[in-house]
Protein backbone atom coordinates (compact mmCIF):
# COMPACT_ATOMS: atom_id res chain seq x y z
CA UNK A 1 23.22 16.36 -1.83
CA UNK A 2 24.05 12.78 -1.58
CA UNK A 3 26.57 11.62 0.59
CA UNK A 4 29.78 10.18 -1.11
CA UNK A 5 31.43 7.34 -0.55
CA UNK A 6 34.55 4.96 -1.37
CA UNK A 7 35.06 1.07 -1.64
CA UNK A 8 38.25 -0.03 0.67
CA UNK A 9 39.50 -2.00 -1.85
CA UNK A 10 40.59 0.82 -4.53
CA UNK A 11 43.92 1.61 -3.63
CA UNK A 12 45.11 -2.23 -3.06
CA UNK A 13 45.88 -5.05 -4.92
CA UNK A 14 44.84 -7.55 -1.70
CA UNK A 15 42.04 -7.86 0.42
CA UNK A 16 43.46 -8.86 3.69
CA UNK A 17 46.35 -5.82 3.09
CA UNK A 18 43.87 -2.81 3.92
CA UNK A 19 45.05 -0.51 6.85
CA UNK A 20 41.93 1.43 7.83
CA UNK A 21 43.07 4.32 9.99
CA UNK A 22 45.45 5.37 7.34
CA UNK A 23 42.42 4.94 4.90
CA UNK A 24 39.61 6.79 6.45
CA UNK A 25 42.36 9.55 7.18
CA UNK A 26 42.90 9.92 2.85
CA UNK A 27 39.08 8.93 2.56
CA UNK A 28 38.28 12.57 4.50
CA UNK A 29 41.30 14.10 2.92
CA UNK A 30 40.09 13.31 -1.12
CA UNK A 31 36.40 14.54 0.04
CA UNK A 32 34.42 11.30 1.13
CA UNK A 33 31.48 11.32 3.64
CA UNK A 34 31.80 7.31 3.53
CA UNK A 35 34.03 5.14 4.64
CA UNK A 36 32.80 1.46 2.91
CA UNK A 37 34.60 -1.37 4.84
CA UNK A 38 35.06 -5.16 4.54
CA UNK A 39 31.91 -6.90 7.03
CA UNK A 40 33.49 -10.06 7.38
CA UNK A 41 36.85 -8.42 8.57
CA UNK A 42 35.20 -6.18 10.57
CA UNK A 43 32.69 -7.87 12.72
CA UNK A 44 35.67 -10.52 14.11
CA UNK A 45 37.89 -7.25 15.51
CA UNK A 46 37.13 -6.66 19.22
CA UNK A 47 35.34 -3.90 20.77
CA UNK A 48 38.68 -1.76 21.65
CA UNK A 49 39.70 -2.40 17.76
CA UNK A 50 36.02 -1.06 16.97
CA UNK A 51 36.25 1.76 19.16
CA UNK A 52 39.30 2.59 17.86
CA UNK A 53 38.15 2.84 13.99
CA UNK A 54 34.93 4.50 15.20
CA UNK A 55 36.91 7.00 17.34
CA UNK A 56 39.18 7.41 13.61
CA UNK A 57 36.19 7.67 11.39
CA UNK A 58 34.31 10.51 13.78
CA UNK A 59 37.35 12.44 14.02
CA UNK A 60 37.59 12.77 10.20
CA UNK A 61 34.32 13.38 9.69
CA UNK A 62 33.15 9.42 8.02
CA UNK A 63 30.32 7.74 8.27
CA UNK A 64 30.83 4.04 7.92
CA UNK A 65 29.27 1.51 5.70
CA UNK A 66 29.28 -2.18 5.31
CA UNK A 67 30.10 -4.29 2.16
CA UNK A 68 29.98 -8.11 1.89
CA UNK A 69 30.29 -10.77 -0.58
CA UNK A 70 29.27 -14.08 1.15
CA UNK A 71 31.73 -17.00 0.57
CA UNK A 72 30.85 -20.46 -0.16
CA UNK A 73 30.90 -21.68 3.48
CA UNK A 74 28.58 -18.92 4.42
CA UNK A 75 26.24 -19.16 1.54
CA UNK A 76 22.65 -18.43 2.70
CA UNK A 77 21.16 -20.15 -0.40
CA UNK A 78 23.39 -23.41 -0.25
CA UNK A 79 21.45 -26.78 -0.47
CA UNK A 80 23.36 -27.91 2.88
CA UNK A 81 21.60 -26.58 5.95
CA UNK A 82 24.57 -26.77 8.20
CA UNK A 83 26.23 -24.13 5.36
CA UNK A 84 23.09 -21.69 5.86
CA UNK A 85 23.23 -21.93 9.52
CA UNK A 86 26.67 -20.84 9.88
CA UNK A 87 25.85 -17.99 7.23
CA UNK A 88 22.88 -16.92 9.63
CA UNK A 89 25.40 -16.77 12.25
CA UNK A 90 27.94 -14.98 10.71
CA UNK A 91 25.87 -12.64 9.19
CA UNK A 92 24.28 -12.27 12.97
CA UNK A 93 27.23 -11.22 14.24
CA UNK A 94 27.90 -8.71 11.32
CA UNK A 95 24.63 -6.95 11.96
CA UNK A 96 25.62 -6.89 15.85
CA UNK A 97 28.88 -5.26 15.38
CA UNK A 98 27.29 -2.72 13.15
CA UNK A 99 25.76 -0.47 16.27
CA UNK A 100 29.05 -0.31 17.46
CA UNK A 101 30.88 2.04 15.17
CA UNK A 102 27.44 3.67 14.12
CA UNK A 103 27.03 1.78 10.68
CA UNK A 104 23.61 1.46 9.44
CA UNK A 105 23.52 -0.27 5.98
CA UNK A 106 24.98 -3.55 4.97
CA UNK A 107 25.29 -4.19 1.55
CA UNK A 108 26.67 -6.72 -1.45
CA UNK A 109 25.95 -9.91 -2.43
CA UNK A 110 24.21 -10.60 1.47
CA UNK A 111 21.64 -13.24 0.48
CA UNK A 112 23.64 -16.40 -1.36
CA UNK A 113 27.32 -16.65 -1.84
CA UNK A 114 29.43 -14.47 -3.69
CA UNK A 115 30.23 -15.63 -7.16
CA UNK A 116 28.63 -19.32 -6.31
CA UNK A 117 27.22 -20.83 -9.43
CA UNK A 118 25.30 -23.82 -10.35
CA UNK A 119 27.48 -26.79 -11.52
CA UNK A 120 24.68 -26.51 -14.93
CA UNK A 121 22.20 -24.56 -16.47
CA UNK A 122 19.22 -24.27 -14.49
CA UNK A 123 15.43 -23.84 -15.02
CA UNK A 124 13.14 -21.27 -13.66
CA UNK A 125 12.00 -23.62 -11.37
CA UNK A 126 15.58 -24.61 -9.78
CA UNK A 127 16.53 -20.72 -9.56
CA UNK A 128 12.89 -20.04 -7.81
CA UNK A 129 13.97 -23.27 -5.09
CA UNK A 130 17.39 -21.69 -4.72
CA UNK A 131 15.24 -18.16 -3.83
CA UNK A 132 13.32 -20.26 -1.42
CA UNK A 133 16.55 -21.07 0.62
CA UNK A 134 17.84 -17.70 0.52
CA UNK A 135 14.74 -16.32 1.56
CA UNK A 136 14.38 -18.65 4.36
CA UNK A 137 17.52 -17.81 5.68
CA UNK A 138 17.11 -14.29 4.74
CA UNK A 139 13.85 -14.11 7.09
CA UNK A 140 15.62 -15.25 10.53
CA UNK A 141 18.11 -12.13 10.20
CA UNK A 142 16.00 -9.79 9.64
CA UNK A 143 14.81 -9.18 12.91
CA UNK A 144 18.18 -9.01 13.85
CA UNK A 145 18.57 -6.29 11.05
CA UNK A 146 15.53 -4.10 12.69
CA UNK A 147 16.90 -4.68 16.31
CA UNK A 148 20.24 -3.28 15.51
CA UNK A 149 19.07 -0.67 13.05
CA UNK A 150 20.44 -1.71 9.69
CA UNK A 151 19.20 -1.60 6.51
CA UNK A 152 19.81 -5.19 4.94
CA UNK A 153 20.36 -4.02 1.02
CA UNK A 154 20.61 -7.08 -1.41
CA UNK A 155 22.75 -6.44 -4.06
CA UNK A 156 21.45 -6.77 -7.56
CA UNK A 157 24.91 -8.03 -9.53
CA UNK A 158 25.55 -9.41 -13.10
CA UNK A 159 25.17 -12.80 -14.36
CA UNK A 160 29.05 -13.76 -14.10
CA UNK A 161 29.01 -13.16 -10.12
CA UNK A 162 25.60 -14.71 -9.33
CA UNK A 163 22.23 -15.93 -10.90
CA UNK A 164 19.75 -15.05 -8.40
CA UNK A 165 19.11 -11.55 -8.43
CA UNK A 166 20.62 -9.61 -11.77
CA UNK A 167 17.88 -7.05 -12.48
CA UNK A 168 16.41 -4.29 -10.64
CA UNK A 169 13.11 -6.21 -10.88
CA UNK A 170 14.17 -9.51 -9.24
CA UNK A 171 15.66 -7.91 -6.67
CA UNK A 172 12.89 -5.51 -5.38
CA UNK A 173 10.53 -9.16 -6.26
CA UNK A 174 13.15 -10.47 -3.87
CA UNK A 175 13.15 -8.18 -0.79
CA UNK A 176 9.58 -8.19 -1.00
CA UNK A 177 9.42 -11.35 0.31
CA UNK A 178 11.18 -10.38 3.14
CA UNK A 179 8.32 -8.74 4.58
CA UNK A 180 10.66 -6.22 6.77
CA UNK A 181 10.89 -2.13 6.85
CA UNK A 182 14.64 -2.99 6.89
CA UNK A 183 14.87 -5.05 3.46
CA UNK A 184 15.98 -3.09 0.68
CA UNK A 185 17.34 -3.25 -2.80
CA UNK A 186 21.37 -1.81 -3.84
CA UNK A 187 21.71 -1.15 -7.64
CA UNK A 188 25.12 -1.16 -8.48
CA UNK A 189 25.85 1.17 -12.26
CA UNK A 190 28.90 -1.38 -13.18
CA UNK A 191 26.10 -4.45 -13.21
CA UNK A 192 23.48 -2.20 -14.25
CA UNK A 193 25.02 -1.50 -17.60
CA UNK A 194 25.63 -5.38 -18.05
CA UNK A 195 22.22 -6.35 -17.26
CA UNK A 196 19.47 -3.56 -17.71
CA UNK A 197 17.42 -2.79 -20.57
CA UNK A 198 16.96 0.95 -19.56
CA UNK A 199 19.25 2.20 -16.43
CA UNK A 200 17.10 5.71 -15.68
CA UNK A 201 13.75 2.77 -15.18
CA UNK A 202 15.53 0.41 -13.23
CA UNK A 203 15.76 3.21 -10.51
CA UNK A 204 12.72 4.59 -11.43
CA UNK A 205 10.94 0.97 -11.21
CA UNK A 206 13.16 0.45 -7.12
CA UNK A 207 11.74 3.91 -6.06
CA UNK A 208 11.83 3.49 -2.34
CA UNK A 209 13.09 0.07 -1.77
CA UNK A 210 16.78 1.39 -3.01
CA UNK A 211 18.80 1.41 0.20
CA UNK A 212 21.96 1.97 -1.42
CA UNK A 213 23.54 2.92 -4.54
CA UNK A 214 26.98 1.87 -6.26
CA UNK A 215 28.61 3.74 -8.63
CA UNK A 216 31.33 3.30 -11.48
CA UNK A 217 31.87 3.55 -15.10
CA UNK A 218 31.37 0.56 -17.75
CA UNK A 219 34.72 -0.92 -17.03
CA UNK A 220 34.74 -0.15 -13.27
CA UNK A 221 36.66 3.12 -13.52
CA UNK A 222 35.93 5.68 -11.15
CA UNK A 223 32.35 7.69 -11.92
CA UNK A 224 33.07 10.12 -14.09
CA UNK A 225 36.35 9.39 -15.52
CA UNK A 226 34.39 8.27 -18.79
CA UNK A 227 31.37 9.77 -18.88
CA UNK A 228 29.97 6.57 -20.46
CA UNK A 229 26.77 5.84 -18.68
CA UNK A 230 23.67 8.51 -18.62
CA UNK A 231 24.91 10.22 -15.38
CA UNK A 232 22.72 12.79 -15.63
CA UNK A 233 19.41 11.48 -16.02
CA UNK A 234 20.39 8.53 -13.54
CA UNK A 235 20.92 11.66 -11.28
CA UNK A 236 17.57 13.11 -11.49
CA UNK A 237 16.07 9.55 -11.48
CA UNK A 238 17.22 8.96 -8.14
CA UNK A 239 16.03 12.72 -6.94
CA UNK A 240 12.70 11.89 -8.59
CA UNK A 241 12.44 8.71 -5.68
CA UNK A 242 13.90 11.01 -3.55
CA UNK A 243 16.75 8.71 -2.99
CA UNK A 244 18.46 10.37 0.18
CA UNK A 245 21.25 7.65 0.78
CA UNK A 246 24.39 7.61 -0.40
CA UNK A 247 26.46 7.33 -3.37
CA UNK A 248 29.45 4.54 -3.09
CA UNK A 249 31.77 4.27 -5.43
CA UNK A 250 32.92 0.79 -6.11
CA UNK A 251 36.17 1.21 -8.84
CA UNK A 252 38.45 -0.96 -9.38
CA UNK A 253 41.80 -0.81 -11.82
CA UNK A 254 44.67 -2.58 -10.48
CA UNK A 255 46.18 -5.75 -11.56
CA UNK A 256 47.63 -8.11 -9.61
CA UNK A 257 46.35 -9.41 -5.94
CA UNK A 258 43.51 -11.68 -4.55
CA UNK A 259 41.21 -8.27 -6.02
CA UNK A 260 42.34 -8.13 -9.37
CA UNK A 261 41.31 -12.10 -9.41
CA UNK A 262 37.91 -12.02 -7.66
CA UNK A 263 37.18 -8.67 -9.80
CA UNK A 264 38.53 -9.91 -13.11
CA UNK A 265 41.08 -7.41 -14.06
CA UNK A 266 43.25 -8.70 -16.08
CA UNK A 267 44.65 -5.45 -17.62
CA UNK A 268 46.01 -2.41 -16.84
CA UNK A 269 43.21 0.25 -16.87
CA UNK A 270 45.39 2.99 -15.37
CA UNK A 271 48.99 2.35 -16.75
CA UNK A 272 51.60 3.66 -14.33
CA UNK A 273 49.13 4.69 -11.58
CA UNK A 274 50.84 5.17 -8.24
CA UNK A 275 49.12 6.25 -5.14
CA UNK A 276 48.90 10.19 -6.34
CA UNK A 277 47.44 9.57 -9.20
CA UNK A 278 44.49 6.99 -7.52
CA UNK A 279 44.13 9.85 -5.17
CA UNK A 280 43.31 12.31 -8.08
CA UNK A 281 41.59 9.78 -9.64
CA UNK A 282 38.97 9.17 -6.02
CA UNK A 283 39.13 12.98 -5.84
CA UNK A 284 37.46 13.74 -9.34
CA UNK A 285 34.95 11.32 -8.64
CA UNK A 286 34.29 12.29 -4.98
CA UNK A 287 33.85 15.96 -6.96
CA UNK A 288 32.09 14.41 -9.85
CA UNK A 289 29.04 12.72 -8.23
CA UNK A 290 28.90 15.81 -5.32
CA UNK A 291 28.28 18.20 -8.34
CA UNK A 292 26.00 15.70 -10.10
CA UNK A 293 23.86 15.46 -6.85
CA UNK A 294 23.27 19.21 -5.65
């Protein structure tokens, strides 16, 4: 069985609002193995802070794991050098913090920023110089990634949140050229859906590069809640690579908040949901995808 995990931003409206001792506490309550936590938030607390959540997370049983979605001014693949230096830096001292409260996988949009777009279409050309950059960058952390033990796992998102990698087969293309142990792929179900021409292949087509997995329905409900996507056979895909990561689910349904914006939800998916029915909600899933992958 896969381990199961949850996104820290499902039960707020605001990323700066989350209050992670509370969180890991109903993360090991619902069912979770995983704790999935904000990199850029983490990696500036101190070491007591760190201690502190690691202390939290071992005493409820969590295992933590880190998410990131570069912004601009860190953007690994930005035409501006001075911008890719200070992404290699922060993202240095993300990887660095990661030993600390035993987390061993970094993933998201970790290679270019976060929603940046070009100001026009582009050519294959342009998008293969843009790849350059990122790579570039890319290359001078991954030692850094080896020496502290982390898998580095580029996340393969849909064309509204970034051009560069959107299919299974430009990301693995991607990590490739990495040239590290430590490079590896995250498919995400939600950006699958929008972007694949056969889900079950795309994982199939990864096989051991996938370093992590995101899940959630079509419209970024929790897994399971609409049994819309081919669960199943995406299930034994990932037991035929012997995929023994985890499973993270990344839902989102709340309106309102600095989330709801970046995530684009501009309706009410649950209508009326307060925190006890989210918690059912993270619950079926948790039970959902444990029963799927046993």
């Amino acid at each position: 069985m896969n381990p199961i995990g949850m996104h820290y931003g499902f039960w707020s409206h605001n990323w700066d609002e989350i209050q992670y001792i509370p969180l890991m506490e109903k993360q090991a309550r619902l069912g979770f193995d995983i704790s999935e936590v904000a990199s850029a938030e983490w990696a500036y607390y101190d070491d007591a802070k760190l201690r502190e959540l690691k202390a939290c997370a071992d005493h409820n049983g969590l295992k933590i794991t880190y998410s990131i979605g570069l912004e601009p001014k860190y953007d690994l693949a930005s035409d501006d050098p001075a911008v890719r230096e200070t992404g290699i830096r922060h993202v240095t001292r993300i990887l660095e913090s990661m030993p600390k409260v035993g987390a061993t996988v970094l993933n998201g949009v970790s290679y270019a920023g976060w929603q940046a777009m070009p100001d026009y279409g582009i050519t294959m050309d342009e998008k293969r110089r843009k790849e350059d950059l990122a790579v570039d960058s890319m290359k001078k952390l991954m030692k850094v990634a080896e020496d502290n033990g982390v898998l580095y796992c580029c996340e393969v998102v849909n064309r509204f949140e970034q051009y560069l990698l959107n299919t299974a087969a430009e990301g693995v293309a991607f990590v490739k050229r990495l040239e590290s142990p430590n490079a590896k792929v995250l498919l995400d179900t939600f950006h699958m859906n929008i972007e694949e021409d056969d889900l079950v292949q795309a994982i199939l087509d990864t096989g051991d590069l996938l370093g992590h997995f995101h899940t959630g329905e079509r419209n970024r409900m929790p897994p399971g809640s609409t049994r819309s996507l081919p669960w199943e056979a995406m299930a034994a895909a990932l037991k035929q690579i012997n995929y023994q990561g985890a499973l993270v689910m990344e839902p989102f349904v709340l309106m309102g908040g600095s989330i709801a914006y970046d995530i684009k939800v501009w309706r009410d998916l649950v209508p009326g949901a307060d925190e006890a029915k989210l918690d059912q909600m993270a619950a079926d899933a948790c039970r959902f995808l444990k029963e799927l992958t046993a």
